[in-house]
N, C-alpha and C. Protein backbone atom coordinates (compact mmCIF):
# COMPACT_ATOMS: atom_id res chain seq x y z
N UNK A 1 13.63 -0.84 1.19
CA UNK A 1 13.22 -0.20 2.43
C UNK A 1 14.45 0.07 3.28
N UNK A 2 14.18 0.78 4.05
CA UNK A 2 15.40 1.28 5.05
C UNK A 2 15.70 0.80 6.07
N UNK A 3 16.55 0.83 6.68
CA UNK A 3 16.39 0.70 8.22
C UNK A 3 16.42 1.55 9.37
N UNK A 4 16.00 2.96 9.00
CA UNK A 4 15.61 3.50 9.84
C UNK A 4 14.19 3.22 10.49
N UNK A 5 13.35 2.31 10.00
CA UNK A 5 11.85 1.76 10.41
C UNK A 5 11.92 0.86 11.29
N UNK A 6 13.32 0.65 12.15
CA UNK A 6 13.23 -0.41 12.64
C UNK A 6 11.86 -0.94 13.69
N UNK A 7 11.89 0.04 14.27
CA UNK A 7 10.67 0.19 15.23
C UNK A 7 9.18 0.01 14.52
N UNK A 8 9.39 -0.31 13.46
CA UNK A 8 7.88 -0.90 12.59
C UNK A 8 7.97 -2.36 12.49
N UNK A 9 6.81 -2.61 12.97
CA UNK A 9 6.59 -4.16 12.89
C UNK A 9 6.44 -4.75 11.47
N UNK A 10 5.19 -3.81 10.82
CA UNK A 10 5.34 -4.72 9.55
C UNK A 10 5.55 -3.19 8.66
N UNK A 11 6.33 -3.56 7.42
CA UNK A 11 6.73 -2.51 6.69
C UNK A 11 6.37 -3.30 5.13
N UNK A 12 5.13 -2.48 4.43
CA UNK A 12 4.78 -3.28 2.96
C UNK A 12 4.99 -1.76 1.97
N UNK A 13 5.63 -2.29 0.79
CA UNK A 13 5.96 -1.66 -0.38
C UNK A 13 5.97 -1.65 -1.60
N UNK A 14 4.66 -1.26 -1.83
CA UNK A 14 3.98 -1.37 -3.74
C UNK A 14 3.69 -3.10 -3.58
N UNK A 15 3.15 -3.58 -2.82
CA UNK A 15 2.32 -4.69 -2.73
C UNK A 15 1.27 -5.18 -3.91
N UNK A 16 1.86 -5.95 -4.67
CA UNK A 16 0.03 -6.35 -5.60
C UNK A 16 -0.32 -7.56 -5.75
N UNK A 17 -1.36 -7.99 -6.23
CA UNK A 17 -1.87 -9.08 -6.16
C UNK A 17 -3.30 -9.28 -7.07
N UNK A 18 -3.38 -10.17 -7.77
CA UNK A 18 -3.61 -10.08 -8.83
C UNK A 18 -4.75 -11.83 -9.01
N UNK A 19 -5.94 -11.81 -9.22
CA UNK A 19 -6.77 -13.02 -9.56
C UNK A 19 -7.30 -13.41 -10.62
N UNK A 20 -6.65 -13.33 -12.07
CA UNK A 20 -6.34 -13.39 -12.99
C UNK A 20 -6.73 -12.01 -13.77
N UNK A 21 -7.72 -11.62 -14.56
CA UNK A 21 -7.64 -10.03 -14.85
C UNK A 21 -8.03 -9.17 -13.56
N UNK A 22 -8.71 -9.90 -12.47
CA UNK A 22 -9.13 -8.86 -11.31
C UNK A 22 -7.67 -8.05 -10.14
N UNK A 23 -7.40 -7.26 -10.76
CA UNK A 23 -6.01 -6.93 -9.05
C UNK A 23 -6.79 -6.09 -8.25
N UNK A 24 -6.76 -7.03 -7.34
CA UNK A 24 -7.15 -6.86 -5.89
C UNK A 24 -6.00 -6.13 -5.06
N UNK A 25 -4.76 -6.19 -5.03
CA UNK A 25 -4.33 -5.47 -4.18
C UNK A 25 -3.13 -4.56 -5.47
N UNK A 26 -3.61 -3.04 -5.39
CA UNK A 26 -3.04 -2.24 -6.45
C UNK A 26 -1.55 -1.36 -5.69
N UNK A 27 -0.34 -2.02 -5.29
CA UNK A 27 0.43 -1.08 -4.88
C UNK A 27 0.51 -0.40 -4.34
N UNK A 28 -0.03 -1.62 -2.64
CA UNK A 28 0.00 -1.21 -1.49
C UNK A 28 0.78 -0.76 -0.62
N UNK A 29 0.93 0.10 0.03
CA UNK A 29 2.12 0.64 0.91
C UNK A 29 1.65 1.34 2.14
N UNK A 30 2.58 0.55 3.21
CA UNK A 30 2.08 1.26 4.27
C UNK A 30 3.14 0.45 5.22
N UNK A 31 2.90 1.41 6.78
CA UNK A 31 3.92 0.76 8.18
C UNK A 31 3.15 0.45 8.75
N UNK A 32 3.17 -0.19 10.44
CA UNK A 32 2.63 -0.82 11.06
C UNK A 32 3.69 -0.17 12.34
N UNK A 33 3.48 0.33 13.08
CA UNK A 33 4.43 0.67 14.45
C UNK A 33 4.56 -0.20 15.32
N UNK A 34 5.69 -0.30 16.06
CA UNK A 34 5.48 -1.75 17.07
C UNK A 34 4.84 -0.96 18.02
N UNK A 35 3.87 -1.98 18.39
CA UNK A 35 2.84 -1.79 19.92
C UNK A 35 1.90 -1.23 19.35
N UNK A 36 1.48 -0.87 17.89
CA UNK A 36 0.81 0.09 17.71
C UNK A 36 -0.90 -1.53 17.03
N UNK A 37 -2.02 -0.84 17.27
CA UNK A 37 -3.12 -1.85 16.48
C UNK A 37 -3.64 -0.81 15.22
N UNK A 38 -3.67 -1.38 14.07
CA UNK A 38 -4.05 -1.13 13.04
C UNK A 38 -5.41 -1.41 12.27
N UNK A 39 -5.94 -0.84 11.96
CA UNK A 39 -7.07 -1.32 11.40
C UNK A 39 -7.73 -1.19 9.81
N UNK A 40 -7.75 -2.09 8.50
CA UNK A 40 -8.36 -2.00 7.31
C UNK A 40 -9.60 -2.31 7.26
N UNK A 41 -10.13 -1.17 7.37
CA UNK A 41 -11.66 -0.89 7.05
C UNK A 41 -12.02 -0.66 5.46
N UNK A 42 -12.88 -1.43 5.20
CA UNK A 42 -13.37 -1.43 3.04
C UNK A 42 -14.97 -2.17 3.39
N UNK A 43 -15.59 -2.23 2.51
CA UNK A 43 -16.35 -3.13 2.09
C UNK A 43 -15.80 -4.89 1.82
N UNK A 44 -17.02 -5.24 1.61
CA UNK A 44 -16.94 -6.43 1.35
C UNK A 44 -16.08 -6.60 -0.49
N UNK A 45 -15.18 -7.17 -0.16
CA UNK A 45 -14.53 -7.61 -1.90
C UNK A 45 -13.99 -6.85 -1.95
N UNK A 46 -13.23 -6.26 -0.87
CA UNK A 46 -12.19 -5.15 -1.10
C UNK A 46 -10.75 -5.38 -1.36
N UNK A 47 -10.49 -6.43 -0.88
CA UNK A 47 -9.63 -6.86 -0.15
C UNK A 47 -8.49 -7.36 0.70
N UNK A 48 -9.91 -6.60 1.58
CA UNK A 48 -9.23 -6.76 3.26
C UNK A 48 -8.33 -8.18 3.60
N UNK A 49 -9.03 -9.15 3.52
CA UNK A 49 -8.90 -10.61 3.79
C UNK A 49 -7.09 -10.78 2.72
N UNK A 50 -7.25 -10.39 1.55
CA UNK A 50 -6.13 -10.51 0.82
C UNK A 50 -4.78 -9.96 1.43
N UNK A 51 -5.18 -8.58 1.43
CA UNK A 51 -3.99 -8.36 2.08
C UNK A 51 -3.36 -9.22 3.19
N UNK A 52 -4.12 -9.45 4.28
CA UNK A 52 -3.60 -10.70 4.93
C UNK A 52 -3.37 -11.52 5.01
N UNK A 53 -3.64 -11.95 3.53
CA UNK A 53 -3.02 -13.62 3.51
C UNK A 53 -1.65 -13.36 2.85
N UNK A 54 -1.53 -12.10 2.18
CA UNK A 54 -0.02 -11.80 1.37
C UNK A 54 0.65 -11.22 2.69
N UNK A 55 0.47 -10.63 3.87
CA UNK A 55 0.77 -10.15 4.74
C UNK A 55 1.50 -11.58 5.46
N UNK A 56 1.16 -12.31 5.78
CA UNK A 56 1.53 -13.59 6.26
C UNK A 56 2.00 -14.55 5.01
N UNK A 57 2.06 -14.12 3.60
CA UNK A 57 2.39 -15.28 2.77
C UNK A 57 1.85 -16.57 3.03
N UNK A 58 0.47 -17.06 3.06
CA UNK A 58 -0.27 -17.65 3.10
C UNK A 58 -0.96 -17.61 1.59
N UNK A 59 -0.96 -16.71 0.94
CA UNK A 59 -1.27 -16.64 -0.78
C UNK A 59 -0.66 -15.09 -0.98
N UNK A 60 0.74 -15.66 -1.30
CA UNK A 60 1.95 -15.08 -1.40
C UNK A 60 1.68 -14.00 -2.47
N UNK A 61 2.10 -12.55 -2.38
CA UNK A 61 1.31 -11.47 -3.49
C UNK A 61 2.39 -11.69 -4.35
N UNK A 62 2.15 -11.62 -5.86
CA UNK A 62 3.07 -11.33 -7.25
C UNK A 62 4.18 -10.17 -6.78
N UNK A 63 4.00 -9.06 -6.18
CA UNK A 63 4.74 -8.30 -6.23
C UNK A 63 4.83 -7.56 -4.80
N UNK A 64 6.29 -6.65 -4.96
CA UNK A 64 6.26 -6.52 -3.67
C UNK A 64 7.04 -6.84 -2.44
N UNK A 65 7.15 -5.62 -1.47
CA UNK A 65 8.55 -6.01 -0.68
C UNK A 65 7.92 -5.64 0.62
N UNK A 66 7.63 -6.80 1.59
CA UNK A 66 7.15 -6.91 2.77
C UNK A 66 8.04 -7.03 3.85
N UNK A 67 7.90 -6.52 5.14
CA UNK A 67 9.03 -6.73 6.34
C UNK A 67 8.03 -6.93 7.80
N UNK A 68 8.04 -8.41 8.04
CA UNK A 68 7.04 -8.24 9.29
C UNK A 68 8.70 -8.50 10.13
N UNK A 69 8.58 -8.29 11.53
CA UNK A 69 9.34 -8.43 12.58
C UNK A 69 10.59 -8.17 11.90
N UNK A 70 11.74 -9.09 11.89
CA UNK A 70 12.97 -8.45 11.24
C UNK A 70 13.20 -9.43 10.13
N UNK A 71 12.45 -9.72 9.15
CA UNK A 71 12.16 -10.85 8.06
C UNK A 71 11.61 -9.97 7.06
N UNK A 72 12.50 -9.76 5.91
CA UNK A 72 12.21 -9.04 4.92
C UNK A 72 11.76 -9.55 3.80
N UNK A 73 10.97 -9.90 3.03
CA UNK A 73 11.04 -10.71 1.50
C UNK A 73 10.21 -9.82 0.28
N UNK A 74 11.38 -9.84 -0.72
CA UNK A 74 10.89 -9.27 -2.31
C UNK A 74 9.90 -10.34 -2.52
N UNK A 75 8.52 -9.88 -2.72
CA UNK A 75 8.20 -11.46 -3.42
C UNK A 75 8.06 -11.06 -5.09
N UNK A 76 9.08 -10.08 -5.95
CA UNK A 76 8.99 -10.22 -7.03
C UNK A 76 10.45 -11.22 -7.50
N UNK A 77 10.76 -11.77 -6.77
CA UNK A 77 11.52 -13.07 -7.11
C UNK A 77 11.03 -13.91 -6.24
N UNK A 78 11.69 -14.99 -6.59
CA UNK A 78 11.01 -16.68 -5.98
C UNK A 78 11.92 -16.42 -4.99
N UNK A 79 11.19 -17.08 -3.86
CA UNK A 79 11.00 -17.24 -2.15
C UNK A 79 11.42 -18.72 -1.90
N UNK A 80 12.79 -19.38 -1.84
CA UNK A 80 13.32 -19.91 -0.95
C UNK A 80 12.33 -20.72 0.16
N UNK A 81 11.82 -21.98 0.41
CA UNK A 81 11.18 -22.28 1.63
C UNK A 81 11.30 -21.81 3.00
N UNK A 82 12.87 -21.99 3.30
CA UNK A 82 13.68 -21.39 4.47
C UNK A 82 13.04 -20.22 4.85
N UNK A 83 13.39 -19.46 3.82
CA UNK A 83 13.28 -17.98 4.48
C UNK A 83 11.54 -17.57 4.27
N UNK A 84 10.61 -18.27 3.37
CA UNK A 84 9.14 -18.22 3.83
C UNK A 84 8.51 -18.76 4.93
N UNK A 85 9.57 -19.52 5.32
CA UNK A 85 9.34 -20.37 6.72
C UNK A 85 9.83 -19.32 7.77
N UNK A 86 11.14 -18.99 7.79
CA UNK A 86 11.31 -17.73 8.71
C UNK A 86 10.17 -16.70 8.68
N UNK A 87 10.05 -16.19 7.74
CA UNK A 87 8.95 -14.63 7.57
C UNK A 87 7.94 -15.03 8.46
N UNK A 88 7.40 -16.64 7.73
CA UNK A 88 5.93 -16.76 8.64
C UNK A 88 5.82 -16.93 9.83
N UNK A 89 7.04 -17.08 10.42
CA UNK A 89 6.98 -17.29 11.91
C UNK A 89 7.26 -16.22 12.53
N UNK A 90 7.06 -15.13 12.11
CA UNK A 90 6.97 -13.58 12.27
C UNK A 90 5.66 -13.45 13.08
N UNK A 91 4.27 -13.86 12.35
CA UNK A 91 3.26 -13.89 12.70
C UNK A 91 2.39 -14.56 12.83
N UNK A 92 1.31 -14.56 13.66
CA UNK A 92 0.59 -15.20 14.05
C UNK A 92 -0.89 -14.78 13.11
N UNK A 93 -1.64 -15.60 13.32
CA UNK A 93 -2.95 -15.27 12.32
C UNK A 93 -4.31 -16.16 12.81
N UNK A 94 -4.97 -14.74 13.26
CA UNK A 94 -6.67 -15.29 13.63
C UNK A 94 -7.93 -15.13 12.52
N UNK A 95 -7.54 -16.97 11.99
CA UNK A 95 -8.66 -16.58 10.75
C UNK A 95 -10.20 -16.62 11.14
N UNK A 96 -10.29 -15.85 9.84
CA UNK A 96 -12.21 -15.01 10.40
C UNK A 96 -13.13 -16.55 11.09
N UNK A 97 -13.14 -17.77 10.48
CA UNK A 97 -13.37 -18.93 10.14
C UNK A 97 -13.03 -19.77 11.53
N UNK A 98 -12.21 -19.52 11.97
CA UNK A 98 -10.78 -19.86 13.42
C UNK A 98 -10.33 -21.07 12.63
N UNK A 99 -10.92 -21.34 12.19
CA UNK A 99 -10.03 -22.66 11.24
C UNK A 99 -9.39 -23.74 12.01
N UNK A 100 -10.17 -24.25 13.33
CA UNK A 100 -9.31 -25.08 14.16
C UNK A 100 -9.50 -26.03 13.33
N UNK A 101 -8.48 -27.21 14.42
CA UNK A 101 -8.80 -28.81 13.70
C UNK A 101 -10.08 -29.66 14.21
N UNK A 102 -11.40 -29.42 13.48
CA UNK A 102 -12.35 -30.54 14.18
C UNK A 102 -12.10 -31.96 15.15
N UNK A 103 -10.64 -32.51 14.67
CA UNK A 103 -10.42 -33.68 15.50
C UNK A 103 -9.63 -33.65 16.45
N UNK A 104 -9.16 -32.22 16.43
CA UNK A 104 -8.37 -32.54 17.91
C UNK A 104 -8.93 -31.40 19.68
N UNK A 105 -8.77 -31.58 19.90
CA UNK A 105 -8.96 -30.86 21.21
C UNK A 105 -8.74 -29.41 21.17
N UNK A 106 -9.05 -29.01 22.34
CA UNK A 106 -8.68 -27.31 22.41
C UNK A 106 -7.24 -27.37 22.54
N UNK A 107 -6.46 -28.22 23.61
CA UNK A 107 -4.91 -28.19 24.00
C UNK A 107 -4.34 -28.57 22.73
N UNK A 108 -5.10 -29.80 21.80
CA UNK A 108 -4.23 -30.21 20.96
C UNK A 108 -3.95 -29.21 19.31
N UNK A 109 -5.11 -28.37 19.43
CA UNK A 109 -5.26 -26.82 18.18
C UNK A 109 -4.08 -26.35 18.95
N UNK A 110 -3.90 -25.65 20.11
CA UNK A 110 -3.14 -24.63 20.36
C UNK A 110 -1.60 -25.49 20.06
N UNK A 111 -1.39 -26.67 20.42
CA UNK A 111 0.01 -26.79 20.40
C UNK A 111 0.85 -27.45 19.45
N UNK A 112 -0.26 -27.67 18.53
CA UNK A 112 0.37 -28.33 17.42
C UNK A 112 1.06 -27.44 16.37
N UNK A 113 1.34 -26.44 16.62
CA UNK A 113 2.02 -25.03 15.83
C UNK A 113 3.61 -25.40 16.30
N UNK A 114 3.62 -25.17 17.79
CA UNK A 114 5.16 -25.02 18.48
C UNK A 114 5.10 -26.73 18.36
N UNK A 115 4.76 -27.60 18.38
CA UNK A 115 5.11 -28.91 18.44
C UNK A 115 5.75 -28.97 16.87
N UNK A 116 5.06 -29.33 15.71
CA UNK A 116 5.30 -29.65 14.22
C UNK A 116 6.09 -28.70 13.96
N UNK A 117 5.90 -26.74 13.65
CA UNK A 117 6.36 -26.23 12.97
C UNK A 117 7.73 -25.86 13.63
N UNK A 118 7.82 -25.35 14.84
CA UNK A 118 8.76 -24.47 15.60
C UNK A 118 9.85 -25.98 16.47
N UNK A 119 9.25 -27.17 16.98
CA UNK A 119 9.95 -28.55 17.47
C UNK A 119 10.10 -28.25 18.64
N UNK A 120 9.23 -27.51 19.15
CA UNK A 120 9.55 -27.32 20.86
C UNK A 120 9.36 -28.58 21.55
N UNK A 121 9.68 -28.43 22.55
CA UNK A 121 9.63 -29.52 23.73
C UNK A 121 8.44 -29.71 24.35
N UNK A 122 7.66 -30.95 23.94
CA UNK A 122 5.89 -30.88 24.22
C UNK A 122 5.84 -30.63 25.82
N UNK A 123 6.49 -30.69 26.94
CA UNK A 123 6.22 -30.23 28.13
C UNK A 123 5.68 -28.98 28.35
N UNK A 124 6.96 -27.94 27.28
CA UNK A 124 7.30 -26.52 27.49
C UNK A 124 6.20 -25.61 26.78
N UNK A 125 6.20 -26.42 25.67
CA UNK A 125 4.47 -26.19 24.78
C UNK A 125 3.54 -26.36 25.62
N UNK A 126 3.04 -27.58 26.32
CA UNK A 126 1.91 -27.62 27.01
C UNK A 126 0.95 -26.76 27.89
N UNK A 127 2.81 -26.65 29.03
CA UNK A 127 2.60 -25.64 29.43
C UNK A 127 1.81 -24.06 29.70
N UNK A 128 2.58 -24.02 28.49
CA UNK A 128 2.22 -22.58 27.57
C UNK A 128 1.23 -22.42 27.33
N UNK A 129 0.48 -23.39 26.61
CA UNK A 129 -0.78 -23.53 26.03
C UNK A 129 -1.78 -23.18 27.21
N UNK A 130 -2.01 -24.12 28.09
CA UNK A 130 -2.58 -24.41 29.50
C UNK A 130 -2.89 -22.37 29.89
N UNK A 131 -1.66 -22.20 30.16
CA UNK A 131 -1.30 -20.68 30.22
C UNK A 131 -1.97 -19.44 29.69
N UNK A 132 -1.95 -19.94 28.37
CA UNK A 132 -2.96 -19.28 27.15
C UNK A 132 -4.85 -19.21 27.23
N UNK A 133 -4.63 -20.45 27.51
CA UNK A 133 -6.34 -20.91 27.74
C UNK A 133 -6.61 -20.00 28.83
N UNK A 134 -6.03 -19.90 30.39
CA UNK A 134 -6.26 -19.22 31.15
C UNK A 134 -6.36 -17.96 30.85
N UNK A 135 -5.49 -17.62 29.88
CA UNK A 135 -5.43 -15.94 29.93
C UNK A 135 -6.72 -15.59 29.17
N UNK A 136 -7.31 -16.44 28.09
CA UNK A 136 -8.33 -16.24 27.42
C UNK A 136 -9.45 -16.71 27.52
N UNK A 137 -9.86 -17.08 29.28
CA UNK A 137 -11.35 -17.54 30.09
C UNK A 137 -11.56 -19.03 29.68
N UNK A 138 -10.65 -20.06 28.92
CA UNK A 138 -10.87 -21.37 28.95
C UNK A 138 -10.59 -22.10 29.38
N UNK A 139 -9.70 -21.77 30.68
CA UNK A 139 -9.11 -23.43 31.15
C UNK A 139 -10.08 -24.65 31.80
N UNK A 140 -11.17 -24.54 31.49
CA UNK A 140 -11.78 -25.36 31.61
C UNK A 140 -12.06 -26.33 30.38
N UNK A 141 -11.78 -25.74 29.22
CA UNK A 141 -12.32 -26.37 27.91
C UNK A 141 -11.13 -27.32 27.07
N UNK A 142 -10.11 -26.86 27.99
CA UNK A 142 -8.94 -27.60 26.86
C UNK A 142 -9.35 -28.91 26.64
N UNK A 143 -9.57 -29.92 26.86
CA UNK A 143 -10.28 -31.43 26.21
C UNK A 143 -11.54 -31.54 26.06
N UNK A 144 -12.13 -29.81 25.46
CA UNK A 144 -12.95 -30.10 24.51
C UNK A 144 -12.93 -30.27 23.00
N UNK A 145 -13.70 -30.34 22.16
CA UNK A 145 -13.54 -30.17 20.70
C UNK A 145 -14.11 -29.11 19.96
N UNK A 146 -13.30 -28.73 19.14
CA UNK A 146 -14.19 -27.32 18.37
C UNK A 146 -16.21 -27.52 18.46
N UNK A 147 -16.30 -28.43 18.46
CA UNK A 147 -17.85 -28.24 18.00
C UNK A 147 -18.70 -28.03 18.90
N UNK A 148 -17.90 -28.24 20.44
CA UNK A 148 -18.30 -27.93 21.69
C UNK A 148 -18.73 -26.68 22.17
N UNK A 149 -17.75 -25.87 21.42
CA UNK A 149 -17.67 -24.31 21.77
C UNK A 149 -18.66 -23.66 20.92
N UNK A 150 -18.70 -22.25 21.22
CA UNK A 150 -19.57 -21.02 21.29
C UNK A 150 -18.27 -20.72 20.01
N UNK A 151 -19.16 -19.86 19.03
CA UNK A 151 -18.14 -19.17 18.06
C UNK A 151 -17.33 -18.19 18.73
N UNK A 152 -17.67 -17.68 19.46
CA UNK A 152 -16.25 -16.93 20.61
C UNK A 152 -15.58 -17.68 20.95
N UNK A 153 -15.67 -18.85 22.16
CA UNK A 153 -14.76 -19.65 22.67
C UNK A 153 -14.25 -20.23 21.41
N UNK A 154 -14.41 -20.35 20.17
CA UNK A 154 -13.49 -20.61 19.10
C UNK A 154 -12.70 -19.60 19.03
N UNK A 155 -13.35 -18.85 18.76
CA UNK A 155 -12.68 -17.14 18.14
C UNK A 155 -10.94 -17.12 19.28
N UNK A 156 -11.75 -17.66 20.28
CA UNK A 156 -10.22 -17.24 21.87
C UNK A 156 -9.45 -18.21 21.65
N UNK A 157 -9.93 -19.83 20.75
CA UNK A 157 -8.82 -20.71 21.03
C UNK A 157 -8.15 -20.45 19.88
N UNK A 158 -8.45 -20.15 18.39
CA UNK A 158 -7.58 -19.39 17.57
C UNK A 158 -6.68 -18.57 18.08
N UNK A 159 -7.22 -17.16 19.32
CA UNK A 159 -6.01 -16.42 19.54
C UNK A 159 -5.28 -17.01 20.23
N UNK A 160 -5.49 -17.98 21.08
CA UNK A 160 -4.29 -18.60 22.12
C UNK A 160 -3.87 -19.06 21.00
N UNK A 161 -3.91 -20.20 20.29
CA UNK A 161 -3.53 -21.08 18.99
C UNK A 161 -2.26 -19.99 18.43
N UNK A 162 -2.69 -18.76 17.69
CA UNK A 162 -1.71 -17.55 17.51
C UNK A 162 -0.77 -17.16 18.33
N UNK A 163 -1.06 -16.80 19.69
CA UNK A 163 -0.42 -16.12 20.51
C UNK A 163 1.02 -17.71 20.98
N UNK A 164 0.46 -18.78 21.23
CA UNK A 164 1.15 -19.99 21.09
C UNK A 164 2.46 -19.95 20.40
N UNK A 165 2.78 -19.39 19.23
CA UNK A 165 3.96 -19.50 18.46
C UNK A 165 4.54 -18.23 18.64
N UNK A 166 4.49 -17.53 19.81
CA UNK A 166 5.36 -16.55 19.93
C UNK A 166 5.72 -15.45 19.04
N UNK A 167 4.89 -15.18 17.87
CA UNK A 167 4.56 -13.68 16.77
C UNK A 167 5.02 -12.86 16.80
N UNK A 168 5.96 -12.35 16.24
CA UNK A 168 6.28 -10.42 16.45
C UNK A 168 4.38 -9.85 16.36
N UNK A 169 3.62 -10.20 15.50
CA UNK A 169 2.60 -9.48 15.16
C UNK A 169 1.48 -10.53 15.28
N UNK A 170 -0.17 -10.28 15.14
CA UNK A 170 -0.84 -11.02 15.23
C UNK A 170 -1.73 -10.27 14.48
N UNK A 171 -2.12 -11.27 13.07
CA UNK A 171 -3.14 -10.60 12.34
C UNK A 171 -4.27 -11.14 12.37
N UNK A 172 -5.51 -10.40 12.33
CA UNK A 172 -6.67 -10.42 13.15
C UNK A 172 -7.82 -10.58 11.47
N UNK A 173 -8.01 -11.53 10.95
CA UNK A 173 -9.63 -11.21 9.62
C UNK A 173 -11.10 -11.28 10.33
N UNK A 174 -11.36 -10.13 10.30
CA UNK A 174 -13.12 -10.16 10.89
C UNK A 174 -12.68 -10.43 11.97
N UNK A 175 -12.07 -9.81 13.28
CA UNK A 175 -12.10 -9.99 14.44
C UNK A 175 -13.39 -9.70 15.20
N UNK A 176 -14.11 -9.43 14.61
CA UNK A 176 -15.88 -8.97 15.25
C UNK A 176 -16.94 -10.24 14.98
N UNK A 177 -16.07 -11.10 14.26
CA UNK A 177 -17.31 -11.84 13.28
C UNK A 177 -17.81 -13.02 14.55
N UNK A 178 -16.90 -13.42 15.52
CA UNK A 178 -17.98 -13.97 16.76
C UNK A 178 -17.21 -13.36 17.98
N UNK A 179 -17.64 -12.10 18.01
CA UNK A 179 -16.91 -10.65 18.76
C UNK A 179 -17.35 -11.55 20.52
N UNK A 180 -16.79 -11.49 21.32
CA UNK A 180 -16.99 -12.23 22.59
C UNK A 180 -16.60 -11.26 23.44
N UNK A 181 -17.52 -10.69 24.21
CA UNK A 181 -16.95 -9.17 25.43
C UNK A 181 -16.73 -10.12 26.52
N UNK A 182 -16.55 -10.98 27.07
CA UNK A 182 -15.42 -11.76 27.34
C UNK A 182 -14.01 -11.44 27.71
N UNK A 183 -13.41 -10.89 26.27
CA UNK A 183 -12.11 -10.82 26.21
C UNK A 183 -11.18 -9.13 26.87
């Protein structure tokens, strides 16, 4: 890829991915503009969901040369931890599921990203977090627990949870699936 794309957030090239004879993702290619929202519309078993987990290297595609923020990786050679650790901290990711932690709190989902992965300073995290909740109608809920909430007020502590680690990009699976006009 070039670098005249600089201004593209995510840049994917002949992408595939493969579930033993089924390939699901056939030599995908496409940009992403910064500031710009994107949207993959398919059916069910298309998949949508795949691409985003190879998009974030979360189930890393066989093939293929991805560029989110300024983090480039071939994944038709082996991927280094380091630099899969860099890429992923490119982006942020709101799964369809929100996938919080049942045992910890609303404050303690959002900040355990910049605490463990990134080693921020739990004040400066807290902070932030606190910050987040507000921006997304919860500051009332932070010492609640996932099971407390409305599948929206999940859906919002996932995006604070995302928005939390500071993302070039934020990828969104089934962002409708507990759609909250709310936001």
């Amino acid at each position: 890829m070039t670098n005249d794309q600089t201004e593209d957030r995510i840049v994917a090239h002949d992408v595939r991915k493969a579930f033993g004879e089924l390939e699901v993702l056939k030599g995908v290619s496409f940009s992403v503009p910064r500031g710009s929202a994107t949207t993959v519309i398919g059916p069910s078993g298309s998949g949508k969901t795949t691409l985003l987990r190879a998009l974030n290297a979360l189930d890393g595609p066989d093939s293929g040369v991805i560029r989110v923020g300024e983090t480039e990786i071939d994944f038709s050679t082996p991927v280094a931890k380091d630099e899969l650790r860099r890429y992923r901290a490119q982006s942020g990711f709101v799964f369809q599921s929100h996938n919080l932690f049942p045992h910890k709190t609303v404050l303690q989902n959002i900040t355990e990203g910049p605490l463990v992965a990134q080693r921020r300073p739990r004040d400066e995290v807290e902070a932030e977090a606190v910050e987040l909740l507000g921006q997304v109608g919860l500051a009332d809920k932070r010492d609640q627990y996932p099971f407390q909430l409305s599948g929206g007020q999940q859906q919002r502590v996932g995006i604070a949870r995302a928005l939390a680690l500071r993302p070039k990009v934020v990828l969104f699976d089934e962002p409708t699936s507990a759609l909250d006009p709310e936001l």
